[in-house]
PDB file of N, CA and C in Angstrom:
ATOM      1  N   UNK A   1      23.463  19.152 -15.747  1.00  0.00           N
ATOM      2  CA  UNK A   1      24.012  18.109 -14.901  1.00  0.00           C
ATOM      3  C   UNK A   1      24.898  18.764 -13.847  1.00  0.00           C
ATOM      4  N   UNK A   2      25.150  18.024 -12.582  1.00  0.00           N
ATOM      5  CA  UNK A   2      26.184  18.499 -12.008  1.00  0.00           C
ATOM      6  C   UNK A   2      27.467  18.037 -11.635  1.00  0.00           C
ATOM      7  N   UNK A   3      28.391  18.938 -11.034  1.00  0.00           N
ATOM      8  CA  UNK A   3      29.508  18.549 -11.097  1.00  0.00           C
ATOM      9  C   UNK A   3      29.771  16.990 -10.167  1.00  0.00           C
ATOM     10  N   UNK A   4      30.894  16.429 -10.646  1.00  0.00           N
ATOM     11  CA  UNK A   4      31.359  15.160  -9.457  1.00  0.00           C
ATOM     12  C   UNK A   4      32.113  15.351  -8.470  1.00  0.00           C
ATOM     13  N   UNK A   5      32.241  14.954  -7.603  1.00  0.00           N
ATOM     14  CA  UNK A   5      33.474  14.698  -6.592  1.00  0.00           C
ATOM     15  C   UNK A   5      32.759  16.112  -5.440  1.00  0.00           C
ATOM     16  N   UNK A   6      31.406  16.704  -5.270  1.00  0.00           N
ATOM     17  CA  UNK A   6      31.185  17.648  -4.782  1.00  0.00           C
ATOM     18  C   UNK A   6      30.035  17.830  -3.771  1.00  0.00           C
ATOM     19  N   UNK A   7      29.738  17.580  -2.605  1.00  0.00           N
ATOM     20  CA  UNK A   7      28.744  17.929  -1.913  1.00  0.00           C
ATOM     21  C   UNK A   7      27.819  18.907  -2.473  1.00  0.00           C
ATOM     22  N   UNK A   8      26.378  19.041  -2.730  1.00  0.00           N
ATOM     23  CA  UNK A   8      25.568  20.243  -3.333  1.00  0.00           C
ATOM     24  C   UNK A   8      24.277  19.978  -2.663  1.00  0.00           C
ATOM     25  N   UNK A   9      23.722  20.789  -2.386  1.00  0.00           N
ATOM     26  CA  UNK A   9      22.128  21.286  -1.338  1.00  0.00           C
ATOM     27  C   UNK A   9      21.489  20.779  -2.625  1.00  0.00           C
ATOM     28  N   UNK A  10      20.346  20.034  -2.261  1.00  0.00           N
ATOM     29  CA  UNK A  10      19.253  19.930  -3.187  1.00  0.00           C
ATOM     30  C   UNK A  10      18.904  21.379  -3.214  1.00  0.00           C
ATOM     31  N   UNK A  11      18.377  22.061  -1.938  1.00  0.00           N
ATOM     32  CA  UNK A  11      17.774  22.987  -2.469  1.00  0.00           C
ATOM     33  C   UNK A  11      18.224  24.372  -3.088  1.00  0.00           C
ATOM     34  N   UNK A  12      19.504  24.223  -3.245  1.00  0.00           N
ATOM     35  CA  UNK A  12      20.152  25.144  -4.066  1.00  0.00           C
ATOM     36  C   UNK A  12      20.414  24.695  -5.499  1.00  0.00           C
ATOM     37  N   UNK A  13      19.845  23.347  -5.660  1.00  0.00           N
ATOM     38  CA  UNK A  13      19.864  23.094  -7.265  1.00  0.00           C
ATOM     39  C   UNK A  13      18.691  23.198  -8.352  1.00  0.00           C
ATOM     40  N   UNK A  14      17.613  23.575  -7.637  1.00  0.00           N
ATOM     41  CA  UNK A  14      16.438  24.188  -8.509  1.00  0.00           C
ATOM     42  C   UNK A  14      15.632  25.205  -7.833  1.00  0.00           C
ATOM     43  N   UNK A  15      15.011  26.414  -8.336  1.00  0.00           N
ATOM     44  CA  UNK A  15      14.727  27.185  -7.457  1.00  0.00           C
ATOM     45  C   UNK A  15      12.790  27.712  -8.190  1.00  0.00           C
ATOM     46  N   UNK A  16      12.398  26.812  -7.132  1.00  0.00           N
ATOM     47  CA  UNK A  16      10.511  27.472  -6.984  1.00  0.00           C
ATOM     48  C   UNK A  16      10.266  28.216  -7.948  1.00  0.00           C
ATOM     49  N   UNK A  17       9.239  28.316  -8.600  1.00  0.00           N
ATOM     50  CA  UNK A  17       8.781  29.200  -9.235  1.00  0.00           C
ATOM     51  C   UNK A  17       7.163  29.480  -8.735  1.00  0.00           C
ATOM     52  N   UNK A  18       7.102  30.575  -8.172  1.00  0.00           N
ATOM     53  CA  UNK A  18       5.666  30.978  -7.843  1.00  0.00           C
ATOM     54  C   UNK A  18       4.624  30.532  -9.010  1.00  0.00           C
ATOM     55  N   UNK A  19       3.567  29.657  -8.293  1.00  0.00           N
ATOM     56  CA  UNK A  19       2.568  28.776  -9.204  1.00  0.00           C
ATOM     57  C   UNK A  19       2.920  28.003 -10.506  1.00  0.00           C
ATOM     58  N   UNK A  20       3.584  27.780 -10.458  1.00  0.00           N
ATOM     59  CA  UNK A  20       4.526  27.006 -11.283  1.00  0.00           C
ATOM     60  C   UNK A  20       5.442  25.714 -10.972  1.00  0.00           C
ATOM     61  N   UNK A  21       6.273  25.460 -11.720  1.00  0.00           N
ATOM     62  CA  UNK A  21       6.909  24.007 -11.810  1.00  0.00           C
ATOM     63  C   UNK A  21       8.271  24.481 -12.360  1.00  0.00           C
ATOM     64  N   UNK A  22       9.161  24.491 -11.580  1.00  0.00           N
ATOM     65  CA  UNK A  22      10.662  24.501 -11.956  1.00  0.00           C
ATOM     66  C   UNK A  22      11.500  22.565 -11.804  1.00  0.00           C
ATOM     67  N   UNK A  23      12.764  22.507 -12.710  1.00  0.00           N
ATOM     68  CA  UNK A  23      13.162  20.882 -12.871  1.00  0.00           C
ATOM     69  C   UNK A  23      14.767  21.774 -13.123  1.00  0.00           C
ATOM     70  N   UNK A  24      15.097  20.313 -12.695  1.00  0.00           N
ATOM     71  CA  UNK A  24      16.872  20.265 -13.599  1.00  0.00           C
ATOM     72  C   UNK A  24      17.398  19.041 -13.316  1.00  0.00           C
ATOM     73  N   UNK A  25      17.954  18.890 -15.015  1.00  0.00           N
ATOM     74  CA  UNK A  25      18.642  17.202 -14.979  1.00  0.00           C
ATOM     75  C   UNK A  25      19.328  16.626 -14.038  1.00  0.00           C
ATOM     76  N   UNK A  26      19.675  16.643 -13.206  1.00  0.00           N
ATOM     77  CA  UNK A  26      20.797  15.922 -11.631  1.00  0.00           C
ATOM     78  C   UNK A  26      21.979  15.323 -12.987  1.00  0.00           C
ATOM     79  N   UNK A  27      21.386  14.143 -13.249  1.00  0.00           N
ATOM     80  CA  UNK A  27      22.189  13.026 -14.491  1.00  0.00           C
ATOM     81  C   UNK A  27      21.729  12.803 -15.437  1.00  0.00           C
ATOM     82  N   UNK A  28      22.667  12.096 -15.871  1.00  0.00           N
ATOM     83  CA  UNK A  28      21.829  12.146 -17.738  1.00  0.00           C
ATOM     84  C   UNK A  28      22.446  10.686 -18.562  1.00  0.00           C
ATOM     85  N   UNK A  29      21.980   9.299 -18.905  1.00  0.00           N
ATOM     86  CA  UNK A  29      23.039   8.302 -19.076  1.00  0.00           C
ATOM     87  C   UNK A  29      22.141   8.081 -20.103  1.00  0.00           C
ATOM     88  N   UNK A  30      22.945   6.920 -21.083  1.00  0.00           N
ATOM     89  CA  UNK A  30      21.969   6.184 -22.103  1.00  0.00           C
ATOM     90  C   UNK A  30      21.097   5.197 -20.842  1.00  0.00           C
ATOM     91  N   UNK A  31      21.165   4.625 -19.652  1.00  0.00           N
ATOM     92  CA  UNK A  31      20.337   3.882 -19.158  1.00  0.00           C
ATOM     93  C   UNK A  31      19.367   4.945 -18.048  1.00  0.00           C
ATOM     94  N   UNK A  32      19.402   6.349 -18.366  1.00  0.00           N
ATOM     95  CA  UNK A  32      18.436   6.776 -17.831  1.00  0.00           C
ATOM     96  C   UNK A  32      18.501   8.306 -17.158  1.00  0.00           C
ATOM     97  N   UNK A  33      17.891   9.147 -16.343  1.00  0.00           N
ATOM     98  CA  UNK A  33      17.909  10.132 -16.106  1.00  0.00           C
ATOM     99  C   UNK A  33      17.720  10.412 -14.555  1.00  0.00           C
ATOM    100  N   UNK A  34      18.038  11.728 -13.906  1.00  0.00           N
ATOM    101  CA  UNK A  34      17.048  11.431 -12.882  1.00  0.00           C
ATOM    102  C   UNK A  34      17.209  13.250 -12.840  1.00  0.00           C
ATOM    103  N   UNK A  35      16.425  13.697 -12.366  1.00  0.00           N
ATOM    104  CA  UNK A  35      15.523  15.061 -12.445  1.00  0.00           C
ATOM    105  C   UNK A  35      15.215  15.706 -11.057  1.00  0.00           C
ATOM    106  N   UNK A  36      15.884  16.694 -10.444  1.00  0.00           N
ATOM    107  CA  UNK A  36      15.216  17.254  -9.635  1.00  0.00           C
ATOM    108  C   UNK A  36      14.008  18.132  -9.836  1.00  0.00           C
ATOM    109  N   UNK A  37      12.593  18.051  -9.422  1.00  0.00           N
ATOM    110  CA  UNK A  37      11.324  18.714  -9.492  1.00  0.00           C
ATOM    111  C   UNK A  37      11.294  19.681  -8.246  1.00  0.00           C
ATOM    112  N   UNK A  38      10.473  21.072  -8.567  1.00  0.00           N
ATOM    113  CA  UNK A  38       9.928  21.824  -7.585  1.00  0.00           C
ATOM    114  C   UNK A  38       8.166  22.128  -8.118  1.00  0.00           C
ATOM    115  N   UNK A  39       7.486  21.639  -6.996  1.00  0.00           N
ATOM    116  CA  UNK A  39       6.323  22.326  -7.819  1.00  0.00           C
ATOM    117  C   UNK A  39       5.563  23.233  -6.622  1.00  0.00           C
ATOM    118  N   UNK A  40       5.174  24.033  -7.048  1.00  0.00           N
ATOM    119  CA  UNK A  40       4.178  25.126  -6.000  1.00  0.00           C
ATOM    120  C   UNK A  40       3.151  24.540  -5.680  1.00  0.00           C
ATOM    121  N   UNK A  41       2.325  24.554  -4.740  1.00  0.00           N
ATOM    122  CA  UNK A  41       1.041  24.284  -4.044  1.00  0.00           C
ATOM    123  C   UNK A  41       0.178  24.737  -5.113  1.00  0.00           C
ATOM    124  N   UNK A  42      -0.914  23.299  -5.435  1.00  0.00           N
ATOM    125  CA  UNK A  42      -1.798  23.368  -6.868  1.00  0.00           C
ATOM    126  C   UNK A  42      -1.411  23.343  -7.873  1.00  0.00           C
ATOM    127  N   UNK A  43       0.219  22.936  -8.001  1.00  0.00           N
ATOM    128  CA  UNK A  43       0.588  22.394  -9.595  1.00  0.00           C
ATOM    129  C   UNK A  43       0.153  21.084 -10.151  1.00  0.00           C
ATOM    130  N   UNK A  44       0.530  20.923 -10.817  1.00  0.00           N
ATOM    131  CA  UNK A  44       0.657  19.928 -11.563  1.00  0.00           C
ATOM    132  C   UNK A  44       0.849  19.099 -12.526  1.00  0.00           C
ATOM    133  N   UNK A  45       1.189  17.738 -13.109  1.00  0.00           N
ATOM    134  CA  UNK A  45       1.381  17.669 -14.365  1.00  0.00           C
ATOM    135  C   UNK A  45      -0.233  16.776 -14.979  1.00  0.00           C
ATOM    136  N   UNK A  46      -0.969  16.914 -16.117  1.00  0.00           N
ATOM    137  CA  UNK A  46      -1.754  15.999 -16.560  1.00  0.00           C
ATOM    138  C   UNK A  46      -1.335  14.818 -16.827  1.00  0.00           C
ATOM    139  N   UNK A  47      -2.417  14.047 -17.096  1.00  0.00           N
ATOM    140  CA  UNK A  47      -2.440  12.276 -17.498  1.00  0.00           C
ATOM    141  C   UNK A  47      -1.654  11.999 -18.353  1.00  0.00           C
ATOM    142  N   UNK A  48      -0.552  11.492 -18.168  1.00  0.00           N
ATOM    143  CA  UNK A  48       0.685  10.982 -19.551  1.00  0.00           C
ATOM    144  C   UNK A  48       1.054   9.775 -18.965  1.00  0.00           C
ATOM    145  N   UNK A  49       1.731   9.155 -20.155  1.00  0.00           N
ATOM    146  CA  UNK A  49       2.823   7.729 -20.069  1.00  0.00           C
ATOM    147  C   UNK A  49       4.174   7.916 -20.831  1.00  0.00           C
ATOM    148  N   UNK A  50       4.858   7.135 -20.154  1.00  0.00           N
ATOM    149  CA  UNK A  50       6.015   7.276 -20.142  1.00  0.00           C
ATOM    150  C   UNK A  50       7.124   5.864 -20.558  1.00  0.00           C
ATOM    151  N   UNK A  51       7.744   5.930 -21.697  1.00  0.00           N
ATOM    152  CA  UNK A  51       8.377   4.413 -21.952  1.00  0.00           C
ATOM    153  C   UNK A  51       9.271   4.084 -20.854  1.00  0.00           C
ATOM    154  N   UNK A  52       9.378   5.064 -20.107  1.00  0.00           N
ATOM    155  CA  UNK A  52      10.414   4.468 -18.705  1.00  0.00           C
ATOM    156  C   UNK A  52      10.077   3.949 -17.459  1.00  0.00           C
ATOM    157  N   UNK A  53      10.683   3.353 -16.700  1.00  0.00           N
ATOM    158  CA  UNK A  53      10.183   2.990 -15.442  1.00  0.00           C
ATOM    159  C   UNK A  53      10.932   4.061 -14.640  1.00  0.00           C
ATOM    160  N   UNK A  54      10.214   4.078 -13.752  1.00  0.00           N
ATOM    161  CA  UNK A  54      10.568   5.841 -13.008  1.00  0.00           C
ATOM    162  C   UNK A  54       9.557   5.794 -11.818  1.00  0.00           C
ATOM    163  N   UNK A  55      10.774   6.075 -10.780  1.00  0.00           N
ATOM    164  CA  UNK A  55      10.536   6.131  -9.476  1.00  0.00           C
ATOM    165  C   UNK A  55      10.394   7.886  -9.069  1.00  0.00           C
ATOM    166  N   UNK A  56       9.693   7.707  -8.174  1.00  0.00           N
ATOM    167  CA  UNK A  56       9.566   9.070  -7.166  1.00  0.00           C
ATOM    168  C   UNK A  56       9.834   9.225  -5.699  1.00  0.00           C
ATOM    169  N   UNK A  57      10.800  10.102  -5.615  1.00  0.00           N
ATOM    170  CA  UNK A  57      11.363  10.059  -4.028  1.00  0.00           C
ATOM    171  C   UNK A  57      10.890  11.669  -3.190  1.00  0.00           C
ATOM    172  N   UNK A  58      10.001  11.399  -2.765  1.00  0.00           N
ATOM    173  CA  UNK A  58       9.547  12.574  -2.535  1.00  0.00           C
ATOM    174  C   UNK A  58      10.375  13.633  -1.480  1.00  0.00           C
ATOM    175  N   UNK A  59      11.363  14.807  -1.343  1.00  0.00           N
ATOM    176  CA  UNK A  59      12.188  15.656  -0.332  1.00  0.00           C
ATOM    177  C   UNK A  59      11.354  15.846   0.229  1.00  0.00           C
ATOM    178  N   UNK A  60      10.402  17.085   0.229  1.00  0.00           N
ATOM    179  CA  UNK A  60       9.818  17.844   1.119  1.00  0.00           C
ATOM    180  C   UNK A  60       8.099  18.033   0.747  1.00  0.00           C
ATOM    181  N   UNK A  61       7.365  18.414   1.772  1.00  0.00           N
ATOM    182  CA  UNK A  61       6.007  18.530   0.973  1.00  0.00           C
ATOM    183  C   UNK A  61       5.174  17.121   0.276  1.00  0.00           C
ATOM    184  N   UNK A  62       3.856  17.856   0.011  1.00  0.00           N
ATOM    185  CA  UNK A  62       3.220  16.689  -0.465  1.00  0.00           C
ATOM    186  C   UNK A  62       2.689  16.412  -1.691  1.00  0.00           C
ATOM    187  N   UNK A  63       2.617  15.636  -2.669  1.00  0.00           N
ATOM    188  CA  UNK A  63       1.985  15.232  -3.750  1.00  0.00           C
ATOM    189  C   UNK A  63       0.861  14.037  -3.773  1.00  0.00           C
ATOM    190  N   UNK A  64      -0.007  14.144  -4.976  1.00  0.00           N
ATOM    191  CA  UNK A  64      -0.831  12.904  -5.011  1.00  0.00           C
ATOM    192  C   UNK A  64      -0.494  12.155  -6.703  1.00  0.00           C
ATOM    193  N   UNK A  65      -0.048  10.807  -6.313  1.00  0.00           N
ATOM    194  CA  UNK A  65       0.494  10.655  -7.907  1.00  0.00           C
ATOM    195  C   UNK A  65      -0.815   9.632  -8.222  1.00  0.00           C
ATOM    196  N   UNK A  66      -1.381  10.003  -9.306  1.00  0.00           N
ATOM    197  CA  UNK A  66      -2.369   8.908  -9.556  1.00  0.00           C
ATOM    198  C   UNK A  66      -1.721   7.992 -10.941  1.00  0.00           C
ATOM    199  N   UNK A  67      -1.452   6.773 -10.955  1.00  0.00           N
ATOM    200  CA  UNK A  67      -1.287   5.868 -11.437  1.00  0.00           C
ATOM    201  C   UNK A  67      -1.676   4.675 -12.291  1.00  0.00           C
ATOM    202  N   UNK A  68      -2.393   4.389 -13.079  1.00  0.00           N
ATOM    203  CA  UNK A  68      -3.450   3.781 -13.184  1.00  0.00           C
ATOM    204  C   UNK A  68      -4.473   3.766 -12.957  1.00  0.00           C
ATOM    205  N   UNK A  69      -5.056   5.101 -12.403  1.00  0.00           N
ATOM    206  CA  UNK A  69      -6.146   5.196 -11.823  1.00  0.00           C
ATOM    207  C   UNK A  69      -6.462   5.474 -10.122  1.00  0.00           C
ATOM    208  N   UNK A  70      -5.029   4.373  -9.747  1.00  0.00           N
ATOM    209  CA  UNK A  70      -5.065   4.815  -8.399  1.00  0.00           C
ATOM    210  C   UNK A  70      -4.064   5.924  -7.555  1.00  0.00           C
ATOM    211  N   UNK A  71      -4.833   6.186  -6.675  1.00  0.00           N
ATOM    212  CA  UNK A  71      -4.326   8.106  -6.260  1.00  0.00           C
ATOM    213  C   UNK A  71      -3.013   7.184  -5.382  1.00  0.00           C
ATOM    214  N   UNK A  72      -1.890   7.742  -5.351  1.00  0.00           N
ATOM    215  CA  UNK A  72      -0.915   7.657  -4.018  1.00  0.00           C
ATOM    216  C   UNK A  72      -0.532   8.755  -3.722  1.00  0.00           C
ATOM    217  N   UNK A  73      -0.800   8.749  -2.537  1.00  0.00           N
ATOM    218  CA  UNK A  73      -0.166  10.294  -1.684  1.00  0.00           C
ATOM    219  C   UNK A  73       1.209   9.909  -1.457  1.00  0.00           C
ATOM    220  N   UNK A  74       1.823  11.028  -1.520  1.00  0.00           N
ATOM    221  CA  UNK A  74       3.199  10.836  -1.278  1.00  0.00           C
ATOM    222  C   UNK A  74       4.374  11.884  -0.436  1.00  0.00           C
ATOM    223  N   UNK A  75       4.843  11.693   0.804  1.00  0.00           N
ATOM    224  CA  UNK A  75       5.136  12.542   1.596  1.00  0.00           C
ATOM    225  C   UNK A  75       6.970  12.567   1.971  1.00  0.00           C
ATOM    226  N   UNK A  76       7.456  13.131   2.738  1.00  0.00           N
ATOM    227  CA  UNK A  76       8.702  13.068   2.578  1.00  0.00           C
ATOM    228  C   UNK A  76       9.292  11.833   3.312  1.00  0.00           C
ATOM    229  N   UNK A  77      10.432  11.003   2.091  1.00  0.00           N
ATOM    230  CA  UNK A  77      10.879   9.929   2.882  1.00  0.00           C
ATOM    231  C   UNK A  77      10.233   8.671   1.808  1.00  0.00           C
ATOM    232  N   UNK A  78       9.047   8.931   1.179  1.00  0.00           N
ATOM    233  CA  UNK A  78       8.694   7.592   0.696  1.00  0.00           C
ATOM    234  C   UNK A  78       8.896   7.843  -0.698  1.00  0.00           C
ATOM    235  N   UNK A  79       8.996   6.563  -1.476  1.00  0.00           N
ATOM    236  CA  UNK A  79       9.411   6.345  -2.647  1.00  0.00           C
ATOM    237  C   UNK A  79       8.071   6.028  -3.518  1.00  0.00           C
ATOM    238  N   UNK A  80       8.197   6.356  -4.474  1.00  0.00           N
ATOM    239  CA  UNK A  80       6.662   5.362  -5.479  1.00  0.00           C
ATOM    240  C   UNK A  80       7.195   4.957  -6.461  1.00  0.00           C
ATOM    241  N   UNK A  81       7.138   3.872  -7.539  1.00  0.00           N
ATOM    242  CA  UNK A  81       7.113   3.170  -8.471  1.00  0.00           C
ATOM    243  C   UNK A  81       6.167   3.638  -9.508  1.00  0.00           C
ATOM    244  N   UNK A  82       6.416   3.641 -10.977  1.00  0.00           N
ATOM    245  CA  UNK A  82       5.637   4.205 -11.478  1.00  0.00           C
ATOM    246  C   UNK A  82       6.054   3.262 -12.855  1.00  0.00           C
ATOM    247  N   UNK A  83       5.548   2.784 -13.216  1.00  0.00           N
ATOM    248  CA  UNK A  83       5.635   1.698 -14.443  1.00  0.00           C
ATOM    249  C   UNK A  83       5.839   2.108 -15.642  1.00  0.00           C
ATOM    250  N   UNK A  84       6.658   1.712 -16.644  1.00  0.00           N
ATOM    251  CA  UNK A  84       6.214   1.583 -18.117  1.00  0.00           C
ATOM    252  C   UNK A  84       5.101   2.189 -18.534  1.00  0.00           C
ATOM    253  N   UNK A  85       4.842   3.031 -18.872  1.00  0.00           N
ATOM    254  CA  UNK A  85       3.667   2.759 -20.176  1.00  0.00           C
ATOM    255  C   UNK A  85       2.233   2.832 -19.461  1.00  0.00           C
ATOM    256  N   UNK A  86       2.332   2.833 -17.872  1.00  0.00           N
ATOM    257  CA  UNK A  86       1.249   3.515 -17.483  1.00  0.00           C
ATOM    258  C   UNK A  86       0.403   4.488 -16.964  1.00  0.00           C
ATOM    259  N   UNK A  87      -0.777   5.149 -17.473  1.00  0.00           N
ATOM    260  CA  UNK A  87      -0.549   6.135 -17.195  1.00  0.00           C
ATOM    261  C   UNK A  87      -0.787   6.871 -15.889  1.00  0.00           C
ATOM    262  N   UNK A  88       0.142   8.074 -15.825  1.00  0.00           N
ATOM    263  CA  UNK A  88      -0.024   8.960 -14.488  1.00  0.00           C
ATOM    264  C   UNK A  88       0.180   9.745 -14.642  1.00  0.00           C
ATOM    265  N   UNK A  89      -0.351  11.147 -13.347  1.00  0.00           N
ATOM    266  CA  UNK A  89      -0.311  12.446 -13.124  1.00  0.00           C
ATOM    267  C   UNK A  89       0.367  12.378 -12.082  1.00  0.00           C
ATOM    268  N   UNK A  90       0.698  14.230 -11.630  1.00  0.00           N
ATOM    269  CA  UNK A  90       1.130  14.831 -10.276  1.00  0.00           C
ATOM    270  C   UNK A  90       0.123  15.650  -9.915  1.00  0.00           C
ATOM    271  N   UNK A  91      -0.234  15.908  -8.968  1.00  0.00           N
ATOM    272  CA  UNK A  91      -0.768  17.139  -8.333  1.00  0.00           C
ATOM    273  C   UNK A  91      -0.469  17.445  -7.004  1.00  0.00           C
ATOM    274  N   UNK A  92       0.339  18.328  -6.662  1.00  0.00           N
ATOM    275  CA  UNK A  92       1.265  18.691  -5.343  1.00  0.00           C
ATOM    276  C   UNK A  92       0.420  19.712  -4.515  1.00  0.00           C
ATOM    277  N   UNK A  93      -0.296  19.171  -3.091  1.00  0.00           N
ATOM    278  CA  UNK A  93      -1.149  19.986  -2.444  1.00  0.00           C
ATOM    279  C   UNK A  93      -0.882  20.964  -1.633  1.00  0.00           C
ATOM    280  N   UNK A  94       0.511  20.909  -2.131  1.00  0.00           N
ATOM    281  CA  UNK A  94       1.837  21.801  -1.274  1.00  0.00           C
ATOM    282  C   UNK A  94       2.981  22.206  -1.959  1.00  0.00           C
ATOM    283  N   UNK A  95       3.570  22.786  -1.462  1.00  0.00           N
ATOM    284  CA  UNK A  95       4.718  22.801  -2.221  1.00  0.00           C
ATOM    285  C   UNK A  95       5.732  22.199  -1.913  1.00  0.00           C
ATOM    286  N   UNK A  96       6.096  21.190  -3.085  1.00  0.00           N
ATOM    287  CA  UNK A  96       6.654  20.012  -3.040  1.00  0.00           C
ATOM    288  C   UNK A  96       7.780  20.117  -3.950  1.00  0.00           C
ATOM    289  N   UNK A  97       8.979  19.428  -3.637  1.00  0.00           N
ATOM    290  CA  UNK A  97      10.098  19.087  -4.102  1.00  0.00           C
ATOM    291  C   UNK A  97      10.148  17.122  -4.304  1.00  0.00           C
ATOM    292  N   UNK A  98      10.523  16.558  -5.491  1.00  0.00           N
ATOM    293  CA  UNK A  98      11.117  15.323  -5.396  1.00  0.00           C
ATOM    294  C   UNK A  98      11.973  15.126  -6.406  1.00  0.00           C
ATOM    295  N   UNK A  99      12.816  13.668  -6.396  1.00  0.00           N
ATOM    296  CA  UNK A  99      13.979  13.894  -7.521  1.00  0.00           C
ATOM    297  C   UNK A  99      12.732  11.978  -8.510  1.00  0.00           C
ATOM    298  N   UNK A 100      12.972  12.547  -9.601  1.00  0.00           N
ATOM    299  CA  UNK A 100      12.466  11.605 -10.531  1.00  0.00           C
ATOM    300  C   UNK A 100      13.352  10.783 -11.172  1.00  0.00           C
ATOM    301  N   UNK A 101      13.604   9.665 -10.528  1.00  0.00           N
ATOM    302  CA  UNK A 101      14.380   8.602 -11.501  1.00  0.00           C
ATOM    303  C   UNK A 101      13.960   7.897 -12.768  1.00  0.00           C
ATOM    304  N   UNK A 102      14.276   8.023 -13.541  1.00  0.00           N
ATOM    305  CA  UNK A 102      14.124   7.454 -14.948  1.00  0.00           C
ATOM    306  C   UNK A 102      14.986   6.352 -15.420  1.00  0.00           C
ATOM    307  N   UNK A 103      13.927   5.495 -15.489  1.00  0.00           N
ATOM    308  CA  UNK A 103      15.196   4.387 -16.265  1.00  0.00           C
ATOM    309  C   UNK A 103      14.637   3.099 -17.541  1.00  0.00           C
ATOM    310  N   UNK A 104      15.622   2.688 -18.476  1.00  0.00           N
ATOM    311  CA  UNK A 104      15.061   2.733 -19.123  1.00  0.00           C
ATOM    312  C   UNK A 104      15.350   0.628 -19.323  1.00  0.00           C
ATOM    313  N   UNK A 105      14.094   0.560 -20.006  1.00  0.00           N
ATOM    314  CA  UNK A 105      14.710  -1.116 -20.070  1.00  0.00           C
ATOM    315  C   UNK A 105      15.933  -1.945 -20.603  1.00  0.00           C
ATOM    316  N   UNK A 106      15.976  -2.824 -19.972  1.00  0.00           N
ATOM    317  CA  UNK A 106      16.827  -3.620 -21.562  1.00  0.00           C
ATOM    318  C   UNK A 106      18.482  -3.063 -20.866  1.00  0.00           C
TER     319      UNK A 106
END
């Protein structure tokens, strides 16, 4: 997690990993999480679900989040929604940075 009361560079808070996927917690609450991601050009994560509702804010670079089946591209500036319990992937056609909000019901 990081400190409060402090201005900090996203991009000095997780650092690339050649062909790979580097993360780090931002926050951490009982109502939820949120995650800074780095992934290299041709990463990705496989088909999973997730009991949380969890948004994606994409920094820099591009990803394709498929969702239910359907692909969303996702570029810097836009947000995606990503439901409960349904399932989705990443695959970043670039090298892409976004922060993953997690949150949880109830």
């Amino acid at each position: 997690m990081i400190v409060g009361a402090e201005a900090l560079s996203l991009d000095s808070l997780v650092v690339p990993t050649p062909d790979g996927i580097a993360s780090r917690i931002i926050a951490k609450t009982a109502g939820g999480n949120v995650t800074l991601f780095a992934f290299d050009a041709g990463q990705g994560l496989t088909e999973h679900t997730s009991p949380f509702e969890a948004m994606v804010l994409v920094l820099e670079g591009a990803c394709t989040l498929t969702i239910g089946g359907t692909a969303v591209r996702a570029t810097p500036g836009t947000i995606v929604r990503m439901p409960a319990t349904v399932p989705h992937a990443v695959d970043a056609s670039e090298a892409t940075r976004f922060l993953l909000i997690m949150l949880r019901s109830g």
